[in-house]
N, C-alpha and C. Protein backbone atom coordinates (compact mmCIF):
# COMPACT_ATOMS: atom_id res chain seq x y z
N UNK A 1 0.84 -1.17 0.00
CA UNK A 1 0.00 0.00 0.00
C UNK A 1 0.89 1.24 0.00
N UNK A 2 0.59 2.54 -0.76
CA UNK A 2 1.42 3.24 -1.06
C UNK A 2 1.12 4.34 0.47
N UNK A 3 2.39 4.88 0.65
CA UNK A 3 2.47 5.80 1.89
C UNK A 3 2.84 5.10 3.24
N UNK A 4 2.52 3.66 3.35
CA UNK A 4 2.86 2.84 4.11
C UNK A 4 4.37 3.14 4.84
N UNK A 5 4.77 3.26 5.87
CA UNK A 5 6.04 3.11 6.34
C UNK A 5 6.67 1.85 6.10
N UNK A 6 8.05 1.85 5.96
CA UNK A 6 8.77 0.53 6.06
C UNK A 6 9.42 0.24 7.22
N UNK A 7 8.74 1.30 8.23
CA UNK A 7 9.60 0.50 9.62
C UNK A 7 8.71 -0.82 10.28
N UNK A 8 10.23 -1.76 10.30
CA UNK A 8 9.68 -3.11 11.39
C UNK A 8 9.16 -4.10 10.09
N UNK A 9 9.99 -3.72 8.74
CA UNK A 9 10.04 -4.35 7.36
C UNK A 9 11.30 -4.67 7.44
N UNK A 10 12.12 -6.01 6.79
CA UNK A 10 13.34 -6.33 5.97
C UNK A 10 13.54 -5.03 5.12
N UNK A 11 15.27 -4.62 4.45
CA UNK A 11 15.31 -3.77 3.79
C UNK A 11 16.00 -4.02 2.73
N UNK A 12 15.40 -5.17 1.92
CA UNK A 12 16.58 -5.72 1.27
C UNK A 12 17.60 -4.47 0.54
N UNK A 13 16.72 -3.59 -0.24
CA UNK A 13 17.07 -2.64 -0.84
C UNK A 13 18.18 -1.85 -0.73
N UNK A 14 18.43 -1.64 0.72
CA UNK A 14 19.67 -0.85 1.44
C UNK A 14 20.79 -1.76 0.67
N UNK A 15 20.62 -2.96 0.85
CA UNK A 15 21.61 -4.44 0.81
C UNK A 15 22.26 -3.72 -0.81
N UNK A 16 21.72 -2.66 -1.51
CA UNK A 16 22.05 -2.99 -2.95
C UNK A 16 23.04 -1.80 -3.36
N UNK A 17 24.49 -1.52 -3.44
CA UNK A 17 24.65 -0.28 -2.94
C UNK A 17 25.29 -0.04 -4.94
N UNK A 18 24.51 1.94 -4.79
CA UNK A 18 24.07 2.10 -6.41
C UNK A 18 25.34 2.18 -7.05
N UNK A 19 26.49 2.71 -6.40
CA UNK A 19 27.94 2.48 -6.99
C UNK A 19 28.46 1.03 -7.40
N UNK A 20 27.92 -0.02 -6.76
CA UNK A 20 28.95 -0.86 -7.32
C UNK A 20 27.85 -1.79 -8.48
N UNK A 21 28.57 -2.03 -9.66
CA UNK A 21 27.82 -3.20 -10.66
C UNK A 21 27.11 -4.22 -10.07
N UNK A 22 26.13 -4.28 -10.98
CA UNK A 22 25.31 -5.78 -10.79
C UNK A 22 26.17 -6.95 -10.12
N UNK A 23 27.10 -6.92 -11.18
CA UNK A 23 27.91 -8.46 -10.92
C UNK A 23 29.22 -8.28 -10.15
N UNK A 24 29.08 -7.16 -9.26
CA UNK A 24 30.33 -7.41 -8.30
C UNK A 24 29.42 -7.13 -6.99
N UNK A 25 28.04 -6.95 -6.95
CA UNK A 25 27.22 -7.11 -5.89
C UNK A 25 26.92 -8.61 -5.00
N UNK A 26 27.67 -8.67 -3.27
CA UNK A 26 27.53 -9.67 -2.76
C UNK A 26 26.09 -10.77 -3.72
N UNK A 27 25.05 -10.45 -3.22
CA UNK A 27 23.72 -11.10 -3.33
C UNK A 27 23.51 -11.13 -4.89
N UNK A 28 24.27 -10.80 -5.84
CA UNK A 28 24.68 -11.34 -7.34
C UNK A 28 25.87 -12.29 -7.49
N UNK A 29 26.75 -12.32 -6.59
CA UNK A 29 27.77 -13.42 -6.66
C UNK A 29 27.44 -14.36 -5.79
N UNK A 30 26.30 -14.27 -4.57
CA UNK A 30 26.18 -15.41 -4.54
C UNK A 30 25.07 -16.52 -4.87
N UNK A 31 24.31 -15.93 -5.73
CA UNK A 31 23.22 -16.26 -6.83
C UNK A 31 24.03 -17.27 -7.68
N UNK A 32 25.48 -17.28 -7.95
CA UNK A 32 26.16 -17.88 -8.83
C UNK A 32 26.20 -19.08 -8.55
N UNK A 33 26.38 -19.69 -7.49
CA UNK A 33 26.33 -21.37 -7.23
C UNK A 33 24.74 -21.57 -7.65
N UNK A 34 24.03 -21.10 -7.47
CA UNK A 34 22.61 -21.35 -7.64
C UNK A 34 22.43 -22.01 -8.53
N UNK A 35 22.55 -20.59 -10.06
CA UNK A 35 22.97 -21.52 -11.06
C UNK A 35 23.65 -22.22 -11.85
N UNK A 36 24.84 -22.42 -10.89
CA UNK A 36 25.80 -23.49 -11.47
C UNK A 36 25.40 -24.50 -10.80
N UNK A 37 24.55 -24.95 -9.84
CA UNK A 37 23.94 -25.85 -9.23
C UNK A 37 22.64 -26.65 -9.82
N UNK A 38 21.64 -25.80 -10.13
CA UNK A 38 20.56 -25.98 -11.46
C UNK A 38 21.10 -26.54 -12.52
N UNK A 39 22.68 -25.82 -13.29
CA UNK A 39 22.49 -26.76 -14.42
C UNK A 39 23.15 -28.15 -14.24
N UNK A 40 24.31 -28.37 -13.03
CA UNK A 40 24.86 -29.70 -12.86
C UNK A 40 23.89 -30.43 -12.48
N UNK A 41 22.58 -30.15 -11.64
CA UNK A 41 22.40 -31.03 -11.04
C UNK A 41 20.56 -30.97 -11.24
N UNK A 42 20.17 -30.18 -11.17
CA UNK A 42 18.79 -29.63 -10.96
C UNK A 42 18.04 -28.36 -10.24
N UNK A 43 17.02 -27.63 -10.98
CA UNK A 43 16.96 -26.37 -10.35
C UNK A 43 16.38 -26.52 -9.01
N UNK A 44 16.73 -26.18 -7.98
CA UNK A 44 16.38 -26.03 -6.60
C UNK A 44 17.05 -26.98 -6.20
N UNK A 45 17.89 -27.90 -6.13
CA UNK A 45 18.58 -29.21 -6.20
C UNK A 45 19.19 -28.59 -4.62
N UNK A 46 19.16 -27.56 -4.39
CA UNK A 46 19.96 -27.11 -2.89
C UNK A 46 18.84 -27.28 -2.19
N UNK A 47 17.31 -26.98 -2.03
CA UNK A 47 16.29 -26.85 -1.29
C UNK A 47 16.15 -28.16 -0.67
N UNK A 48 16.32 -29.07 -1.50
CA UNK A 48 15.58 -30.59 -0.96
C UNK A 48 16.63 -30.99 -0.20
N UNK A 49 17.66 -30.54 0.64
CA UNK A 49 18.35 -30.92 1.29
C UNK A 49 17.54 -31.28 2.58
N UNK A 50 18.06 -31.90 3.47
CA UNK A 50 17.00 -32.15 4.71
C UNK A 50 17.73 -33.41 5.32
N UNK A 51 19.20 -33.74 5.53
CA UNK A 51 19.81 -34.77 6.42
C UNK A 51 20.62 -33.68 7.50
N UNK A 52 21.14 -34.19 8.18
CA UNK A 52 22.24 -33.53 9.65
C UNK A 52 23.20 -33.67 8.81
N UNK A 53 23.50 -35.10 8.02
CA UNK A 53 24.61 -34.70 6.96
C UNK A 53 24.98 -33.58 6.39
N UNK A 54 24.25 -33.21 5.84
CA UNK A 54 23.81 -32.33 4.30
C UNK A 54 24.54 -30.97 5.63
N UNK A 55 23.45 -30.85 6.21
CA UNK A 55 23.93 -29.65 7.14
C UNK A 55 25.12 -29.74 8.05
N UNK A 56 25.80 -30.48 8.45
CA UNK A 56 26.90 -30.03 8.68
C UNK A 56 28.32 -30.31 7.34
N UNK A 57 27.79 -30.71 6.38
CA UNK A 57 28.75 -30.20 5.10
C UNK A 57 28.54 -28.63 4.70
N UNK A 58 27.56 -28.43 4.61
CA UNK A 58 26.92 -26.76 4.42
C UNK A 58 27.78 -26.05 5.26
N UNK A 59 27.49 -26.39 6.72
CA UNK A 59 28.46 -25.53 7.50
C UNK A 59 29.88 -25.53 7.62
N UNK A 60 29.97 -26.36 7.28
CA UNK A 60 31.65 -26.65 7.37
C UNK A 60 32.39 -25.75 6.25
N UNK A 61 31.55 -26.18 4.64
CA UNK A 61 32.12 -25.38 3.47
C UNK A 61 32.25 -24.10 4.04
N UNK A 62 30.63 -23.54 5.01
CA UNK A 62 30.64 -22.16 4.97
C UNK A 62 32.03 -21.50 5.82
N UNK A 63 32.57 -22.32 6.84
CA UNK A 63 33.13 -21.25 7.74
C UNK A 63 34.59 -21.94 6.96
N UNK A 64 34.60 -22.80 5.67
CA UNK A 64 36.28 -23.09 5.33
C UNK A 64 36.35 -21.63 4.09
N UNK A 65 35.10 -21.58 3.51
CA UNK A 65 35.02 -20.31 2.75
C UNK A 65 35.29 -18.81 3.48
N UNK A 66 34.71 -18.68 4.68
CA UNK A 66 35.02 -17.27 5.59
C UNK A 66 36.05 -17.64 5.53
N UNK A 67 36.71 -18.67 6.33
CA UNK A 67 38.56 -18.46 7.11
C UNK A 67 39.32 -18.19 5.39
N UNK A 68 39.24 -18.85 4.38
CA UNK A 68 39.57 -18.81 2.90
C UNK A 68 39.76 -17.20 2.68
N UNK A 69 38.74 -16.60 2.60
CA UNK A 69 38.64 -14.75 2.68
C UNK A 69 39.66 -14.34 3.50
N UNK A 70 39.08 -14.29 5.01
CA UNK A 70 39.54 -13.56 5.78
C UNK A 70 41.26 -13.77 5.62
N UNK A 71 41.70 -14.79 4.82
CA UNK A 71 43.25 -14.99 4.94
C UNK A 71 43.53 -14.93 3.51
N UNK A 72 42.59 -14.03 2.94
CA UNK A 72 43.11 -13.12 1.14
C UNK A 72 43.32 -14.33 0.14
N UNK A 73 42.96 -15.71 0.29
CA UNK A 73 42.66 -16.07 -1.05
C UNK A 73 42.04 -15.60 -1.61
N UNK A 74 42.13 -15.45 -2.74
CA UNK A 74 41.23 -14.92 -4.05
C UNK A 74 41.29 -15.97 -5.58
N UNK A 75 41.74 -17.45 -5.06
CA UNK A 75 41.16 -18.09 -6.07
C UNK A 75 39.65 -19.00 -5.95
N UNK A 76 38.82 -17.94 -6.57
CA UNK A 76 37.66 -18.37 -6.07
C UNK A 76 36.85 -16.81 -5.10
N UNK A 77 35.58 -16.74 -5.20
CA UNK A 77 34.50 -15.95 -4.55
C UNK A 77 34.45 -16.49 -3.04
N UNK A 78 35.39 -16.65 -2.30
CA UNK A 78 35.12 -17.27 -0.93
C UNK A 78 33.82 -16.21 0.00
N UNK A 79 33.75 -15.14 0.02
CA UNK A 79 32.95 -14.16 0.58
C UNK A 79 31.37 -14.80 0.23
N UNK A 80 31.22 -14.92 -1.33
CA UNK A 80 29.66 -15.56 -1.86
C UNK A 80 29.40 -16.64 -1.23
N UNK A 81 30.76 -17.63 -1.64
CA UNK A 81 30.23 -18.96 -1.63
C UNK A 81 30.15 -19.36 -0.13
N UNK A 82 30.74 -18.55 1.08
CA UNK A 82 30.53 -18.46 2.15
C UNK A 82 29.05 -18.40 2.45
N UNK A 83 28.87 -17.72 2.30
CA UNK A 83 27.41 -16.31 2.49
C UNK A 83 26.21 -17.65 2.06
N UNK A 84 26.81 -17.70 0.86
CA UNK A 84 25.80 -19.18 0.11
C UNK A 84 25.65 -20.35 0.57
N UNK A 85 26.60 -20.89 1.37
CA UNK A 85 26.45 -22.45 2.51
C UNK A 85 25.91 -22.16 3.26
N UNK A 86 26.20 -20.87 4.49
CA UNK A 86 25.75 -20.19 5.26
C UNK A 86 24.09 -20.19 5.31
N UNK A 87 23.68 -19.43 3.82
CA UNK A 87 21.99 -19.42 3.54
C UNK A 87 21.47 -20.89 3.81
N UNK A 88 22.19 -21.61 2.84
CA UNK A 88 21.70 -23.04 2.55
C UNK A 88 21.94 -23.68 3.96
N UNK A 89 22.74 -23.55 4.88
CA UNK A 89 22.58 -24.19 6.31
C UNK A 89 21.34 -23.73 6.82
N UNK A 90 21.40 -22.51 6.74
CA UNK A 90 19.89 -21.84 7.71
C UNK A 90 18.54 -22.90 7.12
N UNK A 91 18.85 -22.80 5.81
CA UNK A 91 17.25 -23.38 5.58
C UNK A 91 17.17 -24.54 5.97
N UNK A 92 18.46 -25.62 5.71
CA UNK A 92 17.87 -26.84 5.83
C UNK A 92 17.86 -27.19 7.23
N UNK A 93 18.52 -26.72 8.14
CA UNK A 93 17.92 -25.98 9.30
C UNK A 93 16.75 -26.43 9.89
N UNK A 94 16.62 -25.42 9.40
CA UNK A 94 14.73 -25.17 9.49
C UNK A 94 13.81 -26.46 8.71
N UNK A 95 14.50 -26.88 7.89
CA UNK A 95 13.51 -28.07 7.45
C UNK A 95 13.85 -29.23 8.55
N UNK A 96 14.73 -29.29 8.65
CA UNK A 96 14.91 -30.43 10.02
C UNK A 96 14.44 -30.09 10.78
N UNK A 97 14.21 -29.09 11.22
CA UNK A 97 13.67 -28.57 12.72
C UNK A 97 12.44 -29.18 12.71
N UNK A 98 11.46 -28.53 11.31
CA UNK A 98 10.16 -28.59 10.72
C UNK A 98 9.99 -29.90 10.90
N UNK A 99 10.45 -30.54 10.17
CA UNK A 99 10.06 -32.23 10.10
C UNK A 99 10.68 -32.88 11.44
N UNK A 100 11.14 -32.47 12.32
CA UNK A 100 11.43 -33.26 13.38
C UNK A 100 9.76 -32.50 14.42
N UNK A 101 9.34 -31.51 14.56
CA UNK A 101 7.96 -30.77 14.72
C UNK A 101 6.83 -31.91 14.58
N UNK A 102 7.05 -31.71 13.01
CA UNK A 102 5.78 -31.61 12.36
C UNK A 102 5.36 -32.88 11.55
N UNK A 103 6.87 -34.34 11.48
CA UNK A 103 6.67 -34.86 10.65
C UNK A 103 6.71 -34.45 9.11
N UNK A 104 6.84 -33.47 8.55
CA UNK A 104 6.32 -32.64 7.54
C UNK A 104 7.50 -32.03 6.56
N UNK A 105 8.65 -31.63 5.84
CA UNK A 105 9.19 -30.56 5.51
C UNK A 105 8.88 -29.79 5.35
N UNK A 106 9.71 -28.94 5.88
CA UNK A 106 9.71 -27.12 6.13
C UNK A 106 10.06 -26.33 5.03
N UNK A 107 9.33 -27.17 3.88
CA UNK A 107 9.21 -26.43 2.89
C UNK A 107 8.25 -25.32 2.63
């Protein structure tokens, strides 16, 4: 609804800053496994995750990708592909959580 405030809203928007390109924007590089993931394997092929396995490989990549950054490799997007295990831990996450709940995935 127009006039609406956005306080006590997500802001993704802030997230997008107007100086730097599309494709050197975090949340555009890490869109990139996405679809290099879709075409090896299948689109959403990250969603249907849902073992303790699955999630602690997720996490593990994520924090070998941070320490990777924080110590200036640069062969490879370690910052995205961080950011991107990171996401993909949270959700499946939550689908375990869900189906340990609900019986159900937390899809």
């Amino acid at each position: 609804m127009l006039g609406e405030p956005d306080t006590g809203r997500s802001r993704f928007d802030v997230s997008i800053l107007e100086t730097v390109p599309f494709g050197k924007q975090l949340l555009t590089r890490c869109a990139a496994p996405l679809e290099g993931g879709a075409q090896k394997y299948s689109s959403r092929s990250r969603v249907k995750a849902d073992s303790a396995a699955g999630l602690e490989n997720m996490k593990t990549s994520a924090f070998r990708h941070f320490v990777q950054r924080l110590k200036g490799e640069t062969h490879g997007d370690h910052a995205a592909a961080g950011v991107f295990n990171l996401a993909a831990a949270e959700m499946t996450a939550y689908r375990i959580e869900q189906e340990s709940k609900n019986g159900e995935p937390g899809v």
